[in-house]
N, C-alpha and C. Protein backbone atom coordinates (compact mmCIF):
# COMPACT_ATOMS: atom_id res chain seq x y z
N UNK A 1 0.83 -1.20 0.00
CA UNK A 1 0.00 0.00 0.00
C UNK A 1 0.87 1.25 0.00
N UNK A 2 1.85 1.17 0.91
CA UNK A 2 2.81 2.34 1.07
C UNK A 2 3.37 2.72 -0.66
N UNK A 3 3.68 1.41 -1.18
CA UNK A 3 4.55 1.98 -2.55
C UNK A 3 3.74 2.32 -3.52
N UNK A 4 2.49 2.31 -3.52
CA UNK A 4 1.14 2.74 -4.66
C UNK A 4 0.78 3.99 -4.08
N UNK A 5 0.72 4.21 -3.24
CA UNK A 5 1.43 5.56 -2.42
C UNK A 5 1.48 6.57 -2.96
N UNK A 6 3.42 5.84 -2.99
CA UNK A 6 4.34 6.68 -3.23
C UNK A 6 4.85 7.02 -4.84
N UNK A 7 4.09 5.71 -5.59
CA UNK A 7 3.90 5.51 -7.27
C UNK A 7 2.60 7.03 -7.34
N UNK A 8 1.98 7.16 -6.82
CA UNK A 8 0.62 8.47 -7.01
C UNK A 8 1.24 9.53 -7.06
N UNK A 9 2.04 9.48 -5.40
CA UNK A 9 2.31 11.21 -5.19
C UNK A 9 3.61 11.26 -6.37
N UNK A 10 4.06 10.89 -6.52
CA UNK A 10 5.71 10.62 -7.80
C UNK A 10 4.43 11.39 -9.07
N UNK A 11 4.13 10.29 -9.28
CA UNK A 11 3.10 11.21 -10.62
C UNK A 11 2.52 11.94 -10.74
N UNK A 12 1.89 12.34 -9.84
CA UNK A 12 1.11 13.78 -9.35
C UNK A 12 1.92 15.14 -9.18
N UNK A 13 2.91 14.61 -8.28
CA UNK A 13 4.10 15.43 -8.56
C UNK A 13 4.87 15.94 -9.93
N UNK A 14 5.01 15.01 -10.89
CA UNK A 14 5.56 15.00 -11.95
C UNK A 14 4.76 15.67 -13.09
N UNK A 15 3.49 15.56 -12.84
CA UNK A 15 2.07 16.54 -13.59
C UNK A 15 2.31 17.92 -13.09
N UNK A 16 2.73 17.68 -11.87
CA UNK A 16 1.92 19.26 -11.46
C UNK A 16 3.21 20.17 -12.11
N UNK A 17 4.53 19.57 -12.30
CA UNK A 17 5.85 19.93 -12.88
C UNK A 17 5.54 20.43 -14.02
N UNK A 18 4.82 19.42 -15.20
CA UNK A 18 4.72 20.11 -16.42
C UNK A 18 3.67 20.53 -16.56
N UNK A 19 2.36 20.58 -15.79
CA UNK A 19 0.94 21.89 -15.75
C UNK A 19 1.51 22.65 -15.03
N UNK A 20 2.34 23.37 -14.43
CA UNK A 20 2.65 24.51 -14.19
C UNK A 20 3.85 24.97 -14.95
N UNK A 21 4.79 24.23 -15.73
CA UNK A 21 5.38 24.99 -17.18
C UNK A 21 4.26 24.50 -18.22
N UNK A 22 3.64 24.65 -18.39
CA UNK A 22 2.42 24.58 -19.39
C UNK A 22 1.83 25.41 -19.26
N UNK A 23 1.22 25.72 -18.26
CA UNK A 23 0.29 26.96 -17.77
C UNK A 23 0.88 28.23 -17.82
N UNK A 24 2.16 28.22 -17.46
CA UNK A 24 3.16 29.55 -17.54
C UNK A 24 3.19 30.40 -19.05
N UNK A 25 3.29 29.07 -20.29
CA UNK A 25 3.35 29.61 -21.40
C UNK A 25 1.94 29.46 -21.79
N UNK A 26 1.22 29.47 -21.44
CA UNK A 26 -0.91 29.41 -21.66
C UNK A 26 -0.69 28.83 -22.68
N UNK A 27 -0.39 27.55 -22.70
CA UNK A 27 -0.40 26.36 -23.66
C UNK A 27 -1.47 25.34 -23.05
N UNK A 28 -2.86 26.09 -23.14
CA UNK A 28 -4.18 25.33 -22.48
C UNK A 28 -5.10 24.29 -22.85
N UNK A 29 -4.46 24.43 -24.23
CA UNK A 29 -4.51 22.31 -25.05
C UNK A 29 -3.88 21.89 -24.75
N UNK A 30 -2.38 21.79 -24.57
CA UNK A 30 -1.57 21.11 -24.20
C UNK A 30 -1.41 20.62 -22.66
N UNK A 31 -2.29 21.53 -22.08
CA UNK A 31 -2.20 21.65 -20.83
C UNK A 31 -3.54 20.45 -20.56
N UNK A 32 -4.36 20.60 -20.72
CA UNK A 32 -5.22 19.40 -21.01
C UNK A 32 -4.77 18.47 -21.52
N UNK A 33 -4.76 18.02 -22.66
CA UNK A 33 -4.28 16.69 -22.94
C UNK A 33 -3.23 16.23 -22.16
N UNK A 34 -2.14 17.11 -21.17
CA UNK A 34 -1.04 16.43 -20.72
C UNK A 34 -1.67 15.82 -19.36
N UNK A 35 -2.79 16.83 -19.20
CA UNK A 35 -3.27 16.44 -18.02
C UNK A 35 -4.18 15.01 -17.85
N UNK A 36 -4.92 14.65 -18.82
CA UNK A 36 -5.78 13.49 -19.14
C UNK A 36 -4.60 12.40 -19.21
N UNK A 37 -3.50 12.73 -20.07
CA UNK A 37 -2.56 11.24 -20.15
C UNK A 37 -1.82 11.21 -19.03
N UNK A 38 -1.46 12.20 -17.82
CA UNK A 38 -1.07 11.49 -16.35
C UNK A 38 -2.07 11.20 -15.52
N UNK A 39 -3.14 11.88 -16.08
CA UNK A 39 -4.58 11.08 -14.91
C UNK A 39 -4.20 9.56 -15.60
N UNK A 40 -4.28 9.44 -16.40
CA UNK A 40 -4.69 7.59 -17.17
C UNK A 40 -2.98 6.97 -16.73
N UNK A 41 -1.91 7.29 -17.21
CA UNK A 41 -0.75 7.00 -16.55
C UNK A 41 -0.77 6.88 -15.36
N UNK A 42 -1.30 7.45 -14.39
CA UNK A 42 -1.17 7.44 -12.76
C UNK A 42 -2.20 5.97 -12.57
N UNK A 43 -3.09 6.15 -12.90
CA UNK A 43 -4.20 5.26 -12.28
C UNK A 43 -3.70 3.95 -13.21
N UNK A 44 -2.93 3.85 -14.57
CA UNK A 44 -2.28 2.06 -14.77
C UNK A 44 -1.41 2.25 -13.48
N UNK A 45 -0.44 3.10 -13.18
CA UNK A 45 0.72 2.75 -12.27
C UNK A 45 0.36 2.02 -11.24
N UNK A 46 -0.92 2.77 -10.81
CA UNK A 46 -1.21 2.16 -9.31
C UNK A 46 -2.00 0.88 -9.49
N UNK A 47 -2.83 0.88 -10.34
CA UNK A 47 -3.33 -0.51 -10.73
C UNK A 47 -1.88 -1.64 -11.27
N UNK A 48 -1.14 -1.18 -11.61
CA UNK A 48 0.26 -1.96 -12.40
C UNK A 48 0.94 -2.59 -10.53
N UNK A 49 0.87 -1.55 -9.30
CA UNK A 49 1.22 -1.82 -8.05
C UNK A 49 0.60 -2.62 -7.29
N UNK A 50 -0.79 -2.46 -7.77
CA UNK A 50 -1.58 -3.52 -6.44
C UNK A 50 -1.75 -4.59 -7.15
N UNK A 51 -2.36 -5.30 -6.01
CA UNK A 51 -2.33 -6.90 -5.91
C UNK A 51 -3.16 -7.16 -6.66
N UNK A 52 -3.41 -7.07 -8.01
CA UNK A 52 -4.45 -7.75 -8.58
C UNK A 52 -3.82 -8.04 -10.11
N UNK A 53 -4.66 -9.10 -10.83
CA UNK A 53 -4.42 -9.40 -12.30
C UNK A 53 -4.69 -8.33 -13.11
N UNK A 54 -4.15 -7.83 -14.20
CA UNK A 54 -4.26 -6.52 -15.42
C UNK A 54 -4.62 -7.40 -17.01
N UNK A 55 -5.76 -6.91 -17.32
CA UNK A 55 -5.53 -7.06 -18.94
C UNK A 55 -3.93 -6.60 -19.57
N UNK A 56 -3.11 -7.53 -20.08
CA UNK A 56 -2.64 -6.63 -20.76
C UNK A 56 -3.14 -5.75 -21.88
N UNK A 57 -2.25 -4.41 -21.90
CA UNK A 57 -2.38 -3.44 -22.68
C UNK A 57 -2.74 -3.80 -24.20
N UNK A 58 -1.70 -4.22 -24.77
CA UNK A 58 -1.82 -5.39 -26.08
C UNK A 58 -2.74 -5.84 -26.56
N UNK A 59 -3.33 -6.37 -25.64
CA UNK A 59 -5.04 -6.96 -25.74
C UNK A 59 -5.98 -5.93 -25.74
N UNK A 60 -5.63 -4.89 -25.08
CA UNK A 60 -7.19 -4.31 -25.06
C UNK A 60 -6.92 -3.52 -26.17
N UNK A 61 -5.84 -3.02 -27.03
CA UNK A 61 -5.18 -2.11 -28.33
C UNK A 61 -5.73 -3.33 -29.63
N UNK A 62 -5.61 -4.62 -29.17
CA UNK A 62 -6.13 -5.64 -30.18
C UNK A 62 -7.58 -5.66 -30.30
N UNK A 63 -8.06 -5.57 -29.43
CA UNK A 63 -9.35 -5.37 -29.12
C UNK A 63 -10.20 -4.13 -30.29
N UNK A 64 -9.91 -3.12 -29.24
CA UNK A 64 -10.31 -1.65 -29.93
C UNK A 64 -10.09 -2.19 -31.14
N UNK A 65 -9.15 -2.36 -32.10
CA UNK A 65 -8.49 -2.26 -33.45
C UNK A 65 -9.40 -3.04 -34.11
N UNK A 66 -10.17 -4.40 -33.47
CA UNK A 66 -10.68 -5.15 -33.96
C UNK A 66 -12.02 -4.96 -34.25
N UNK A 67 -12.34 -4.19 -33.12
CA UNK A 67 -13.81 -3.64 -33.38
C UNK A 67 -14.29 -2.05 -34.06
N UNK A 68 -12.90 -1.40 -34.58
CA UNK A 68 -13.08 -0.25 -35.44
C UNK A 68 -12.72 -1.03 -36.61
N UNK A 69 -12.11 -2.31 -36.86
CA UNK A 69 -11.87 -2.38 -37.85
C UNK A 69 -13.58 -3.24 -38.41
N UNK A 70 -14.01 -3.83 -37.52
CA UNK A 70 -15.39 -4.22 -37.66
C UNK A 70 -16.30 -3.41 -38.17
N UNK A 71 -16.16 -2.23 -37.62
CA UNK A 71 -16.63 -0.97 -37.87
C UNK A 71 -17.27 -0.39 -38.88
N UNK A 72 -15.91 -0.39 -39.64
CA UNK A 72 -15.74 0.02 -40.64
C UNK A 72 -16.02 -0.46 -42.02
N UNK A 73 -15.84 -1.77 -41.75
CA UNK A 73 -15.90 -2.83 -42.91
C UNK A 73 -17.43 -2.99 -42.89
N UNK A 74 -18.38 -2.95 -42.15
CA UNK A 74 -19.72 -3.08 -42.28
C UNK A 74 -20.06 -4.18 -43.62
């Protein structure tokens, strides 16, 4: 528990590093999107830390791919 922790505050920390040089130069798309991919980065980390089984990534990218490619092909 302690090291899922310390995997959060590390990333949270590491966001708030580049949203506040982001924000400095009012780069406020960038500042969003950087912000959405360490929310989703933080929350695999800590899921990647605790005790439980993970889809791999691979699979669920095979997945998606399979069902836009379904999609599409109609």
């Amino acid at each position: 528990m302690t090291a899922m922790i310390a995997v959060i505050v590390l990333m949270l920390g590491a966001m708030a590093l580049e949203a506040r040089w982001l924000a400095r130069r009012q780069q406020w798309r960038e500042l969003i999107a950087a912000s959405a991919i360490w929310i989703v980065a933080t929350a695999y980390a800590a899921l990647v830390i605790a005790p439980i089984d993970l889809v791999s990534p691979s699979e669920i990218i095979m997945a998606l791919l399979d069902l836009i490619y379904a999609w599409l092909k109609m």
